[in-house]
Each structure stands twice: as C-alpha cells, then as structure tokens.
PDB file of N, CA and C in Angstrom:
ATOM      1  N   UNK A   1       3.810   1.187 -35.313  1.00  0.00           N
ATOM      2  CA  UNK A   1       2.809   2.157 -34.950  1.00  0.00           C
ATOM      3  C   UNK A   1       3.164   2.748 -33.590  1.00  0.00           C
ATOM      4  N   UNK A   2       3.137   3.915 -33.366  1.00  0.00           N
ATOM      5  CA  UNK A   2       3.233   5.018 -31.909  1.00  0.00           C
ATOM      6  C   UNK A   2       1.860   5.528 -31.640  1.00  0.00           C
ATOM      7  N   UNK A   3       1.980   5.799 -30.406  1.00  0.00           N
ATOM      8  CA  UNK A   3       0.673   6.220 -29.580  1.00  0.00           C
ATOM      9  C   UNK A   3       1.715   7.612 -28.794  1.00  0.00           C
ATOM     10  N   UNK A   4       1.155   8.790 -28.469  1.00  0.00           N
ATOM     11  CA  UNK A   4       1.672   9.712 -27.651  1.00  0.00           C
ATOM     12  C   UNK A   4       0.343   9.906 -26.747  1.00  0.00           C
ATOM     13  N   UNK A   5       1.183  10.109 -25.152  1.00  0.00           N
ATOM     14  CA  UNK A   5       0.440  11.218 -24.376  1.00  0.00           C
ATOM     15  C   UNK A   5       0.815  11.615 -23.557  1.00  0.00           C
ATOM     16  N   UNK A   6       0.885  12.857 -22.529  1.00  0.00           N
ATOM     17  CA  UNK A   6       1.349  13.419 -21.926  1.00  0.00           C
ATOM     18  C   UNK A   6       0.056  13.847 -20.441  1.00  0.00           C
ATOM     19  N   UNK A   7       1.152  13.936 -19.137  1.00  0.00           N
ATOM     20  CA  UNK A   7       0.171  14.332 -18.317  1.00  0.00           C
ATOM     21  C   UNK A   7       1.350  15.694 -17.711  1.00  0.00           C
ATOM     22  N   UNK A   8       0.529  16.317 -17.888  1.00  0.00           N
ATOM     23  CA  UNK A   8       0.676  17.437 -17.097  1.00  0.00           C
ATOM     24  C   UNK A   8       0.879  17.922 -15.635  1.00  0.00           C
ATOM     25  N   UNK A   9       2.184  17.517 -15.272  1.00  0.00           N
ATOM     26  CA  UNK A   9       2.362  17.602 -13.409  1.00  0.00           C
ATOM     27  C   UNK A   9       3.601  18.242 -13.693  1.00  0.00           C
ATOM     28  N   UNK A  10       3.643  18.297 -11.859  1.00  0.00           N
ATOM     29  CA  UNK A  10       5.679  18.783 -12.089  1.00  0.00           C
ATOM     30  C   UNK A  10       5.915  18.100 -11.010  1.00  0.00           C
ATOM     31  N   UNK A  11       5.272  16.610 -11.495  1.00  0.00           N
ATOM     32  CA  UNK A  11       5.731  15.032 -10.728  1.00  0.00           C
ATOM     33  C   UNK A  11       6.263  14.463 -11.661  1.00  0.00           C
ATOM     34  N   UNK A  12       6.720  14.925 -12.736  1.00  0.00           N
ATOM     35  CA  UNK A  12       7.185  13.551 -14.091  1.00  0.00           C
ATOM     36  C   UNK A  12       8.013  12.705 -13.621  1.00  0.00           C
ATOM     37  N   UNK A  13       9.254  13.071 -13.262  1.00  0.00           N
ATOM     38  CA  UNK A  13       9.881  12.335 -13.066  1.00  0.00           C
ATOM     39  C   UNK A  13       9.635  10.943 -11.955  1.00  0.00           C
ATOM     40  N   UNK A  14       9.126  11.739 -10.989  1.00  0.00           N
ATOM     41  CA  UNK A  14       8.620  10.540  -9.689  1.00  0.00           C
ATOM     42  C   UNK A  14       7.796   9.852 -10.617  1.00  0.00           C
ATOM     43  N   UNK A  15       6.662  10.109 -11.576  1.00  0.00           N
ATOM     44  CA  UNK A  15       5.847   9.062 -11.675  1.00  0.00           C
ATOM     45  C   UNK A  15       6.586   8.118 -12.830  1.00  0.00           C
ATOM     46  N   UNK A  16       7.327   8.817 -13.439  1.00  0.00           N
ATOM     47  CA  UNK A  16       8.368   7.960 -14.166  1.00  0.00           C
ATOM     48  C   UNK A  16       9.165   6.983 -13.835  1.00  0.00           C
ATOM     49  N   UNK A  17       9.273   7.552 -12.568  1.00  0.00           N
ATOM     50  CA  UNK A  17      10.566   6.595 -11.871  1.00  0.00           C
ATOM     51  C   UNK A  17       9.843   5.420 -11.294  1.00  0.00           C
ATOM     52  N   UNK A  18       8.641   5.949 -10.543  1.00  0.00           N
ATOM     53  CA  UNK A  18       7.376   4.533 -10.138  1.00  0.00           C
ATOM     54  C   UNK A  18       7.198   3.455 -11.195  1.00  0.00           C
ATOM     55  N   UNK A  19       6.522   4.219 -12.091  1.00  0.00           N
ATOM     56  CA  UNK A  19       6.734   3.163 -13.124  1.00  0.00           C
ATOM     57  C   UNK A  19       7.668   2.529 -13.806  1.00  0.00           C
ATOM     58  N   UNK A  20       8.664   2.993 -14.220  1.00  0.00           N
ATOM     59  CA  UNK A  20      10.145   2.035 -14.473  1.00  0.00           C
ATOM     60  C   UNK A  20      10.030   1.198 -13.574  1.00  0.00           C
ATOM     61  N   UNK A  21      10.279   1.315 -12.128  1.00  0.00           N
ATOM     62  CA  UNK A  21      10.409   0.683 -11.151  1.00  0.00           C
ATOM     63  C   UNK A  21       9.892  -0.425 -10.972  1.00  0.00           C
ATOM     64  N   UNK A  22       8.028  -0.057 -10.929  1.00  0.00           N
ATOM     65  CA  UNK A  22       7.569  -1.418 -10.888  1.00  0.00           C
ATOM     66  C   UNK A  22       7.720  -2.511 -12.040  1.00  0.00           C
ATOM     67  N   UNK A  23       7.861  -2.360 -13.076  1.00  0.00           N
ATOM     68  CA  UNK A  23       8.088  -3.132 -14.070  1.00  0.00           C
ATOM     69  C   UNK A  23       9.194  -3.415 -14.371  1.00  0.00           C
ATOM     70  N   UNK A  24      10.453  -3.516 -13.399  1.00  0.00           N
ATOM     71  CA  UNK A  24      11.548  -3.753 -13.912  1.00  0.00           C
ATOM     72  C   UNK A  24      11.866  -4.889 -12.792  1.00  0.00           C
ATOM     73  N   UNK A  25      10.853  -5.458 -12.044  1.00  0.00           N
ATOM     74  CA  UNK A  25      11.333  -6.506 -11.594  1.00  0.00           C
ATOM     75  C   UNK A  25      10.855  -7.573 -12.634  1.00  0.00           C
ATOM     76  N   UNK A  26       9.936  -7.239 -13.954  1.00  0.00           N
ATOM     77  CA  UNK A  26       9.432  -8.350 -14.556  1.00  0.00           C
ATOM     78  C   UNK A  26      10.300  -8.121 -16.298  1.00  0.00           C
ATOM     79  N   UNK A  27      11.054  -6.636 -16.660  1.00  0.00           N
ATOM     80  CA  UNK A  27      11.321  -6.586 -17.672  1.00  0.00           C
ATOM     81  C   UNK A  27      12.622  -5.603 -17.628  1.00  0.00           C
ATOM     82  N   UNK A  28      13.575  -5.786 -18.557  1.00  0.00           N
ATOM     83  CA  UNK A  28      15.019  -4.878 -18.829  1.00  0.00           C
ATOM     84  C   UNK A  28      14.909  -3.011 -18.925  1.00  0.00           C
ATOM     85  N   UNK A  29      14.382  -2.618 -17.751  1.00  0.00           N
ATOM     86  CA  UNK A  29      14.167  -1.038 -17.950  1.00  0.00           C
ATOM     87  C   UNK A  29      15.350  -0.359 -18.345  1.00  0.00           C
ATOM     88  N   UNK A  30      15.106   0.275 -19.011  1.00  0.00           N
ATOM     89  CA  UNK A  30      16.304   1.522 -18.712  1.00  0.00           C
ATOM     90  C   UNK A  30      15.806   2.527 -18.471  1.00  0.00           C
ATOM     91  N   UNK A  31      16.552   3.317 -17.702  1.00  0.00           N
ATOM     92  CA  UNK A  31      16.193   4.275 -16.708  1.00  0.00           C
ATOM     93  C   UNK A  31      17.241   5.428 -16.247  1.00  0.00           C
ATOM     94  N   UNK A  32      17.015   6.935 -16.107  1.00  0.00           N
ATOM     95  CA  UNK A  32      17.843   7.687 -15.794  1.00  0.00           C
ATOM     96  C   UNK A  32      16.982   8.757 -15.134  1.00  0.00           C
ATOM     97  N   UNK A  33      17.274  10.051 -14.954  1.00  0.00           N
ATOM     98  CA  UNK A  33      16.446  10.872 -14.326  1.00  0.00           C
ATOM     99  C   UNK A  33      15.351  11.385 -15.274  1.00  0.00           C
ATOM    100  N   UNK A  34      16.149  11.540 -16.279  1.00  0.00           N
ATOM    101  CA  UNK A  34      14.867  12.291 -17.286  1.00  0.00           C
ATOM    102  C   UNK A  34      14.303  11.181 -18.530  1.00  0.00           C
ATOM    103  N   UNK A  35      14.477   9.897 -18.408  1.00  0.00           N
ATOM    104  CA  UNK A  35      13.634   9.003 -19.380  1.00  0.00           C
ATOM    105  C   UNK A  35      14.004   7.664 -19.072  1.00  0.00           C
ATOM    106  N   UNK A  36      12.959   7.203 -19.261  1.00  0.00           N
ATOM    107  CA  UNK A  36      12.625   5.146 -19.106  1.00  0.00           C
ATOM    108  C   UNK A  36      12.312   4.681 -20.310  1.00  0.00           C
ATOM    109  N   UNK A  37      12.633   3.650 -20.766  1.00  0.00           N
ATOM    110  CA  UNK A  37      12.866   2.787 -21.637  1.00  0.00           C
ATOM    111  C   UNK A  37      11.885   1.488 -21.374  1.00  0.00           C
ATOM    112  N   UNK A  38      11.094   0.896 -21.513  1.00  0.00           N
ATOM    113  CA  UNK A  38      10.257  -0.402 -20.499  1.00  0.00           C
ATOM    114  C   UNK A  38       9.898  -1.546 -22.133  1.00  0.00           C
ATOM    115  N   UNK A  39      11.050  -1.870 -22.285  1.00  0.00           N
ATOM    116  CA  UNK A  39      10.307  -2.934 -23.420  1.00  0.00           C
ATOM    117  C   UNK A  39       9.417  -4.446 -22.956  1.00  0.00           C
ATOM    118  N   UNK A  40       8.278  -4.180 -22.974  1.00  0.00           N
ATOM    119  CA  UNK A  40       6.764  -4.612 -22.580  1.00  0.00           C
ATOM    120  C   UNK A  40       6.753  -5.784 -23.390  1.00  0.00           C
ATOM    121  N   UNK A  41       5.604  -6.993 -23.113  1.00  0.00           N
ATOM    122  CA  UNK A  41       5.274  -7.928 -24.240  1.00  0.00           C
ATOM    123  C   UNK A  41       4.516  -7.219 -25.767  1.00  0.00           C
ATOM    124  N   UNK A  42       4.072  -6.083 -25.197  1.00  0.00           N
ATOM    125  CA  UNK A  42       2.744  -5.962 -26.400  1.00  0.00           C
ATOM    126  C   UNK A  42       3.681  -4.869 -27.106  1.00  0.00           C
ATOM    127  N   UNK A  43       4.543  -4.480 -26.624  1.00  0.00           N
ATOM    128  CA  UNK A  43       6.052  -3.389 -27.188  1.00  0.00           C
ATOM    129  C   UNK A  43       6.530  -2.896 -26.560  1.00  0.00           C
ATOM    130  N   UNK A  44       6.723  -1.158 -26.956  1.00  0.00           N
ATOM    131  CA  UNK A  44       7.825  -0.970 -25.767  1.00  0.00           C
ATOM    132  C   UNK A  44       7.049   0.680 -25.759  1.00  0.00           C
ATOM    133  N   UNK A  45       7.513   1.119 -24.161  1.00  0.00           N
ATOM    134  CA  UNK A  45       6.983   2.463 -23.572  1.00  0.00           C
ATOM    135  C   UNK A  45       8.579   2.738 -23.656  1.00  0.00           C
ATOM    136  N   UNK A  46       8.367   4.315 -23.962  1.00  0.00           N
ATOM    137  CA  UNK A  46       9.791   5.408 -23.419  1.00  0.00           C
ATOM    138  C   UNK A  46       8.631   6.379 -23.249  1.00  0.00           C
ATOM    139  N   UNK A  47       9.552   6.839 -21.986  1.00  0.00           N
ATOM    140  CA  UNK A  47       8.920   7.951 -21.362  1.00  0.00           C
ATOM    141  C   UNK A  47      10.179   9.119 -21.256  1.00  0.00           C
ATOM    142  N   UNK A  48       9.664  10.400 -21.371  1.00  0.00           N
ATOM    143  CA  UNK A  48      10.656  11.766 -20.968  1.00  0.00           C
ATOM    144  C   UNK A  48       9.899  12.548 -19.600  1.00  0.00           C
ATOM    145  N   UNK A  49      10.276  12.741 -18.825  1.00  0.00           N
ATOM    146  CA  UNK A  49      10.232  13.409 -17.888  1.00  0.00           C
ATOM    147  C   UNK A  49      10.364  15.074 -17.961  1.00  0.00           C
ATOM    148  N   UNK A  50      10.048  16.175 -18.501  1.00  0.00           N
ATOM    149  CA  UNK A  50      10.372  17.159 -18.469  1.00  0.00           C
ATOM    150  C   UNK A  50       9.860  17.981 -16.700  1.00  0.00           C
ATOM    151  N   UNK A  51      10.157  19.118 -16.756  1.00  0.00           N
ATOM    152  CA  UNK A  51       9.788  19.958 -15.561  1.00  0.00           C
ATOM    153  C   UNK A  51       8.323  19.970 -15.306  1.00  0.00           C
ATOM    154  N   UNK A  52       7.613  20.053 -16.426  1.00  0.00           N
ATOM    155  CA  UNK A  52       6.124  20.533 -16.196  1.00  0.00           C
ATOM    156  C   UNK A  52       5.190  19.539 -16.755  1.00  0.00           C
ATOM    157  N   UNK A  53       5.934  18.567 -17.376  1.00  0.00           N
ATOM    158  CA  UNK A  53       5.257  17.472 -17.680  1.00  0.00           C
ATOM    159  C   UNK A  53       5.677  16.160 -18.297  1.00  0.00           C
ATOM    160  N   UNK A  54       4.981  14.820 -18.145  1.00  0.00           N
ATOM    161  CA  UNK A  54       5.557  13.620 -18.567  1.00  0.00           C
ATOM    162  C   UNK A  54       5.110  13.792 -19.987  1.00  0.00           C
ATOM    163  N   UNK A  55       5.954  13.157 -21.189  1.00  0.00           N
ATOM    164  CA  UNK A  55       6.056  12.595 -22.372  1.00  0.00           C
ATOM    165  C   UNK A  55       5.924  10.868 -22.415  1.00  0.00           C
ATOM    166  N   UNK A  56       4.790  10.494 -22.734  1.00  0.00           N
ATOM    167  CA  UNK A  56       4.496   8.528 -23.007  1.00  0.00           C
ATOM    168  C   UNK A  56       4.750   8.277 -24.527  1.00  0.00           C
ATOM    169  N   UNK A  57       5.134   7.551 -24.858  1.00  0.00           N
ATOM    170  CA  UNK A  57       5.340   6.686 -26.349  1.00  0.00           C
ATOM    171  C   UNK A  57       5.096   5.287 -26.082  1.00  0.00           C
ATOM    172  N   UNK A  58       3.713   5.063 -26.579  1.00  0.00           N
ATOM    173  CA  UNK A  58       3.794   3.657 -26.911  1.00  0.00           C
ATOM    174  C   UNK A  58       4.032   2.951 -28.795  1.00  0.00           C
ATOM    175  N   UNK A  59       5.120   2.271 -28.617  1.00  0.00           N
ATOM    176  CA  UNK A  59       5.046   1.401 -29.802  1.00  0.00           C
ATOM    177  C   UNK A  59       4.867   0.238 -29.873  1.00  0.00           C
ATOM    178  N   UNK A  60       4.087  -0.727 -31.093  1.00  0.00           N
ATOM    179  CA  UNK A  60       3.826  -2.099 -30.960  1.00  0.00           C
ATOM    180  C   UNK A  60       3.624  -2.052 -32.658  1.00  0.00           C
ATOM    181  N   UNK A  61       3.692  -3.127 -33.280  1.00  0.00           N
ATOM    182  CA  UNK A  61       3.699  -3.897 -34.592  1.00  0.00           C
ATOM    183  C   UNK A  61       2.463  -3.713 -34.995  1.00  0.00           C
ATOM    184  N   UNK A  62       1.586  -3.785 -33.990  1.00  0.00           N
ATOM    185  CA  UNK A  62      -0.200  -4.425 -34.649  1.00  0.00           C
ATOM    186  C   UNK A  62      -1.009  -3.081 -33.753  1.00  0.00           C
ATOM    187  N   UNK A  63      -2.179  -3.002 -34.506  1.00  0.00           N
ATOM    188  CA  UNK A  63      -2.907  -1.627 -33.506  1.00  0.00           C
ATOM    189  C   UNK A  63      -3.780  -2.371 -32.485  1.00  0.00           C
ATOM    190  N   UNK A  64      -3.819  -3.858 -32.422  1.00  0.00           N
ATOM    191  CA  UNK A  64      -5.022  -4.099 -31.401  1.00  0.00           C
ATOM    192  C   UNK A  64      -3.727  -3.939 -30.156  1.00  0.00           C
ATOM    193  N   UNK A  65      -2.366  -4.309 -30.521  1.00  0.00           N
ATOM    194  CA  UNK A  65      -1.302  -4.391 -29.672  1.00  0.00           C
ATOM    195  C   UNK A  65      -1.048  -2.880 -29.046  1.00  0.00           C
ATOM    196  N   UNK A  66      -0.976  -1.882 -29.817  1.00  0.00           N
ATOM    197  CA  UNK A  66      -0.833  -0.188 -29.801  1.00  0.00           C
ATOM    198  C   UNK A  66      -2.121   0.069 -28.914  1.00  0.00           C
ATOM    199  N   UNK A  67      -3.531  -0.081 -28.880  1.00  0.00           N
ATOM    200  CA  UNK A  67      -4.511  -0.105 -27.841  1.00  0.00           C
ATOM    201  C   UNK A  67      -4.475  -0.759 -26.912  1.00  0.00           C
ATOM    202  N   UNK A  68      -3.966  -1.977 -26.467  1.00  0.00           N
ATOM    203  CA  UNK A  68      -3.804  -2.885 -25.661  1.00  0.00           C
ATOM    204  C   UNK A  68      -2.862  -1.645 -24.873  1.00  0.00           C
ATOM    205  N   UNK A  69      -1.488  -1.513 -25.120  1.00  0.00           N
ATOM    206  CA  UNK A  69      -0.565  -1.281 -24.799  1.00  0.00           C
ATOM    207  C   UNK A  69      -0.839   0.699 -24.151  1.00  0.00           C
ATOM    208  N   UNK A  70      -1.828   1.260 -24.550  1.00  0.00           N
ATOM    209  CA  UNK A  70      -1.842   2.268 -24.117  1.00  0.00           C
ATOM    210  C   UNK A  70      -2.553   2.327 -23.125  1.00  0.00           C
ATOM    211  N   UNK A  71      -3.591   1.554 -22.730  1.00  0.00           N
ATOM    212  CA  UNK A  71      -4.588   1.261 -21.900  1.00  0.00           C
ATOM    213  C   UNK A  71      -3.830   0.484 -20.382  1.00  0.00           C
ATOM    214  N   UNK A  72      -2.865  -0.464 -20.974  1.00  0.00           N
ATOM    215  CA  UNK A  72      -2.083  -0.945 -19.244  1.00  0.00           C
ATOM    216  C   UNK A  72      -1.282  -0.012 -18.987  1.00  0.00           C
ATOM    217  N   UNK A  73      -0.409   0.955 -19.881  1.00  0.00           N
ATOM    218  CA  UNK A  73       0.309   1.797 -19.384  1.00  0.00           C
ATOM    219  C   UNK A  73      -0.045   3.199 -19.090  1.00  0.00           C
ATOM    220  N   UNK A  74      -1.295   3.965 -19.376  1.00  0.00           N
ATOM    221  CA  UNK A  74      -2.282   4.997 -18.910  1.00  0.00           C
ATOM    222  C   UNK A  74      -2.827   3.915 -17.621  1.00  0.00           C
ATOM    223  N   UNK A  75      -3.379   3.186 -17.313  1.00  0.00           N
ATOM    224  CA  UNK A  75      -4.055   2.542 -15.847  1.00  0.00           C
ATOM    225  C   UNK A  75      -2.784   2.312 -15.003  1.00  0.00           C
ATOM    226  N   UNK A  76      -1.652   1.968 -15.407  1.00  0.00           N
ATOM    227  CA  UNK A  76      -0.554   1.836 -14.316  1.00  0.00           C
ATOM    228  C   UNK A  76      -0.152   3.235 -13.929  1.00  0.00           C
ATOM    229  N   UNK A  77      -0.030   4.457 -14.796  1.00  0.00           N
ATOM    230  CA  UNK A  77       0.821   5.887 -14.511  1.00  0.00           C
ATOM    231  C   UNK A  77      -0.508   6.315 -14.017  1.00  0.00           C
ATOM    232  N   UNK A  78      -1.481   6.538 -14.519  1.00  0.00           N
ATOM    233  CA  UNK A  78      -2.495   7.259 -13.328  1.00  0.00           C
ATOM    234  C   UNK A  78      -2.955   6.398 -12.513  1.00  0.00           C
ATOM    235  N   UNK A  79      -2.370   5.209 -12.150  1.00  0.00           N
ATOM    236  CA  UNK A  79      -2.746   4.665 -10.510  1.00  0.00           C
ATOM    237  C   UNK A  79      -1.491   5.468  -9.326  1.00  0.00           C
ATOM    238  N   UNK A  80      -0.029   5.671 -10.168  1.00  0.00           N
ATOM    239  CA  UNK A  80       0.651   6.250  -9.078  1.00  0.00           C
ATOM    240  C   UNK A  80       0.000   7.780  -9.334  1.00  0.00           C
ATOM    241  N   UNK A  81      -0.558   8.661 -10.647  1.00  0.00           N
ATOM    242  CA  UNK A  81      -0.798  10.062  -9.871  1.00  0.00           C
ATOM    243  C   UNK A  81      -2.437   9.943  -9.807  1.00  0.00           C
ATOM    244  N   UNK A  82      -2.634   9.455  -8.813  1.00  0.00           N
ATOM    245  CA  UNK A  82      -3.887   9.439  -8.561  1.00  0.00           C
ATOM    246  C   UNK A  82      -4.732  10.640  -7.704  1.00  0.00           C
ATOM    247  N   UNK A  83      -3.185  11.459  -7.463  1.00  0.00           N
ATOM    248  CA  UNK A  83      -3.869  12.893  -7.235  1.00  0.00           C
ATOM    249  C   UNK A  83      -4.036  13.701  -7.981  1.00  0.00           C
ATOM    250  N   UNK A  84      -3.590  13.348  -8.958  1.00  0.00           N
ATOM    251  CA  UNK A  84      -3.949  14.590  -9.952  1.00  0.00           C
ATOM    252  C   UNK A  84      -4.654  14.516 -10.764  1.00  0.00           C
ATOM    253  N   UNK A  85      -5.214  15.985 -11.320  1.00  0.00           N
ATOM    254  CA  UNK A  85      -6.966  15.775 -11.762  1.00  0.00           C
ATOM    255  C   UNK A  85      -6.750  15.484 -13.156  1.00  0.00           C
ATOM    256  N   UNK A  86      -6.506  14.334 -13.381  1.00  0.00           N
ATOM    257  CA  UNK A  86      -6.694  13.500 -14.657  1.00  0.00           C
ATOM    258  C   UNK A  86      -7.755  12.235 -14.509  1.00  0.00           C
ATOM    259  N   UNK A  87      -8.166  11.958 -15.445  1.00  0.00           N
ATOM    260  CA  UNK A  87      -9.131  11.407 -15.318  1.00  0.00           C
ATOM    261  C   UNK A  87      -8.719   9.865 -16.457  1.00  0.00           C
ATOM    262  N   UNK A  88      -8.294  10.295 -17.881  1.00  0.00           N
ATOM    263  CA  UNK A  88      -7.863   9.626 -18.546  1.00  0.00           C
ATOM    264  C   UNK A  88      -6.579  10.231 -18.944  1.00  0.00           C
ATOM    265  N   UNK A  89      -5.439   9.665 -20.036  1.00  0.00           N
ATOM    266  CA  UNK A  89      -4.798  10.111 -21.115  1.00  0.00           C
ATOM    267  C   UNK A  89      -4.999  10.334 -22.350  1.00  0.00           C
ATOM    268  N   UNK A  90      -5.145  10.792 -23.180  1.00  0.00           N
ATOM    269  CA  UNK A  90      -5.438  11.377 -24.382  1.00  0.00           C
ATOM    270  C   UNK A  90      -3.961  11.033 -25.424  1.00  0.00           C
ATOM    271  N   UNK A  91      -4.156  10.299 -25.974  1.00  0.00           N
ATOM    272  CA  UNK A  91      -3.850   9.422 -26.735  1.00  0.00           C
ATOM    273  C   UNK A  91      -3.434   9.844 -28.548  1.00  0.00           C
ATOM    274  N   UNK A  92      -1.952  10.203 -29.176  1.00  0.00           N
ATOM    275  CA  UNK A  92      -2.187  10.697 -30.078  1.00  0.00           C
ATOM    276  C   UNK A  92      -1.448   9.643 -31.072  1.00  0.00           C
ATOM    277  N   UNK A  93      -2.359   9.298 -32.137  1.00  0.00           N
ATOM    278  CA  UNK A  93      -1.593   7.841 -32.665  1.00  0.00           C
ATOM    279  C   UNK A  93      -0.804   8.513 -34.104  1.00  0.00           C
ATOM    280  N   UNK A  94       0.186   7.799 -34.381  1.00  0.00           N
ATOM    281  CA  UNK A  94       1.159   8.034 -35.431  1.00  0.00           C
ATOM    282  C   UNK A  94       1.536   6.379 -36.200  1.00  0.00           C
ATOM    283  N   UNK A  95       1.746   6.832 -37.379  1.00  0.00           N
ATOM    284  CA  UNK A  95       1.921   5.526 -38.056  1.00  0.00           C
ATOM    285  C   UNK A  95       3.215   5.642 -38.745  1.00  0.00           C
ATOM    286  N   UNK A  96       3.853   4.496 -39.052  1.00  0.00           N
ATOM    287  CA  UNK A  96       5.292   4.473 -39.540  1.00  0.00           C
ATOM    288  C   UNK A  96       5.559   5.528 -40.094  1.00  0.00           C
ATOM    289  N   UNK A  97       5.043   6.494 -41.382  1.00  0.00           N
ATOM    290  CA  UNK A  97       5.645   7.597 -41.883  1.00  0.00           C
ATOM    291  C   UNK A  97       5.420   8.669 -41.157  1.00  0.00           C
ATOM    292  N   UNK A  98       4.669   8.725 -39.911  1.00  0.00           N
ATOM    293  CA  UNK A  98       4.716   9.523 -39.256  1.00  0.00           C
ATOM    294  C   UNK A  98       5.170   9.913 -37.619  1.00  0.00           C
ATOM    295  N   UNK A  99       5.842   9.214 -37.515  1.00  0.00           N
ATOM    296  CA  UNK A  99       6.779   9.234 -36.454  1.00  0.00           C
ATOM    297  C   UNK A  99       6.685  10.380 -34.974  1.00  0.00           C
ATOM    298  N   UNK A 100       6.263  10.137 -34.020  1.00  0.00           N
ATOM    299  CA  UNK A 100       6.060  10.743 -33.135  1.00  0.00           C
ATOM    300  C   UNK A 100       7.226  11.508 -32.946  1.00  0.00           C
ATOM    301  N   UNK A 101       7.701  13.001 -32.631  1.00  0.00           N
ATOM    302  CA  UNK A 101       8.699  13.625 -31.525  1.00  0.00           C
ATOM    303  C   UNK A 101       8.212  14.731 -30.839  1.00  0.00           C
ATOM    304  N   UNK A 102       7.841  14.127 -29.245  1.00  0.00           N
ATOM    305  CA  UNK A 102       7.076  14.823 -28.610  1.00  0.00           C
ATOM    306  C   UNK A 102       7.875  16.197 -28.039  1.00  0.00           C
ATOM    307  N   UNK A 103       9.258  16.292 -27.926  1.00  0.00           N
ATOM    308  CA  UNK A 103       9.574  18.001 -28.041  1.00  0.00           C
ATOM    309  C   UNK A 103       9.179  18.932 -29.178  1.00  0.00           C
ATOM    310  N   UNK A 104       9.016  17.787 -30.566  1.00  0.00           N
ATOM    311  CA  UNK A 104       8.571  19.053 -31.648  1.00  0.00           C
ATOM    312  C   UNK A 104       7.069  19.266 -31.467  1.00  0.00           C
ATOM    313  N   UNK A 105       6.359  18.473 -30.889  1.00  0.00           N
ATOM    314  CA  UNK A 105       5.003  18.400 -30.356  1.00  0.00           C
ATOM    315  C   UNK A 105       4.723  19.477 -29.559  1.00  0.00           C
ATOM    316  N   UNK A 106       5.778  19.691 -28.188  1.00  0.00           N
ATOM    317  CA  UNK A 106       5.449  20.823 -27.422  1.00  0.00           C
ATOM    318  C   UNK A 106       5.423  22.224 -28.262  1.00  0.00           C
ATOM    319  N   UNK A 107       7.009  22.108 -29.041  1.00  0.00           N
ATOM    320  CA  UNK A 107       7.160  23.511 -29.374  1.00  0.00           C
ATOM    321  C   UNK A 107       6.154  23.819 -30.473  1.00  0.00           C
ATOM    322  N   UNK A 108       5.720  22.869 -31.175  1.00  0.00           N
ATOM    323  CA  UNK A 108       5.117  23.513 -32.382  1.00  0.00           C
ATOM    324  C   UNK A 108       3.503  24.115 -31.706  1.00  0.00           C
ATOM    325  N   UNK A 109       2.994  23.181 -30.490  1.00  0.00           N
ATOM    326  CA  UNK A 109       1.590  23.928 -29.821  1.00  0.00           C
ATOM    327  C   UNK A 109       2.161  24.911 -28.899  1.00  0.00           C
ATOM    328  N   UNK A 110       3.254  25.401 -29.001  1.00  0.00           N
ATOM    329  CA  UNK A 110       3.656  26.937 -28.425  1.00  0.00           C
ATOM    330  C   UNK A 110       3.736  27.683 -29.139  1.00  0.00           C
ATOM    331  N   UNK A 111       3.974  27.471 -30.575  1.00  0.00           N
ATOM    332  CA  UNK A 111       3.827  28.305 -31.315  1.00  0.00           C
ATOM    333  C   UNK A 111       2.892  28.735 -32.276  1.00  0.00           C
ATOM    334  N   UNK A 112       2.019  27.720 -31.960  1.00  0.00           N
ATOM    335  CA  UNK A 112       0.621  27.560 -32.517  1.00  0.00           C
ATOM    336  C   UNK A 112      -0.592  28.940 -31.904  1.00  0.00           C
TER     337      UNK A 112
END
C-alpha cells in the first residue's frame, strides 16, 4: 500500500535533506540532491525534491502501518517547515494495482 503528499515550497530540497539527515543516524538513507530513500520500521519514505515542490511516498504492508507511517513522517517534515503555511499534509492513498507516480500526478492536474 502507498500514501502520496506533497508540500508546496521552493524549500524541497532543504527540507528533504533535514529529514534524510535526521533519520539516518538511526536508519540506511539514501540520499542525493533531488531524492531520499529512508527505509523506516513501519516501511519505507522516498521523497523527490522538485523546484516548486516536495513529492512524499509512504509504503508499508498493512494500512494501520501506511497511517502510522504518514502521520510520523508529515509531523517530522512540517516540524523542519514550520514556516510555511501548512497546517497538515493531505494524504493520497493507492493500493497495489494502483501504484502511485507523482510526476504523472503533477502533469496530469496540469492538464486537468
């Protein structure tokens, strides 16, 4: 099961990089300028960094695990942008035959 959400800054990358960061003294990040990798107990986050905004993927086996897992990783990324006027993440869930890809996500609500 996948969870998507996206915050809207043209901080992605910094808050990307915060978060890789802090969690990679406790887990195997991978990490580059434009995406993190963070395989978690409850599963695993990849994040994309674009110009104008972050891309989140959470995956996990079980959905209490997929809620668990979106909830520590939305409270950890909006504790570093805590300036920006977000309040929550908005959360878009996908199930095995439906497979999250959040660039076809952007383009298809651009062309929408």
């Amino acid at each position: 099961m996948q969870s998507h959400a996206r915050l809207n800054t043209d901080k992605a990358a910094r808050y990307m990089t915060q978060l890789a960061k802090h969690w990679s003294h406790r887990f195997e990040v991978a990490l580059d300028a434009t995406s993190a990798r963070i395989p978690l107990p409850l599963g695993a986050c990849v994040m994309l960094a674009e110009p104008d905004g972050l891309n989140v993927t959470v995956e996990a086996a079980e959905l209490d695990s997929l809620a668990r897992l979106e909830d520590v990783v939305a409270e950890h990324l909006l504790r570093f942008a805590f300036r920006e006027p977000v309040g929550r993440l908005a959360w878009t869930r996908a199930w095995e035959a439906g497979r999250i890809d959040p660039p076809t996500l952007r383009i298809n609500r651009v062309m929408s």
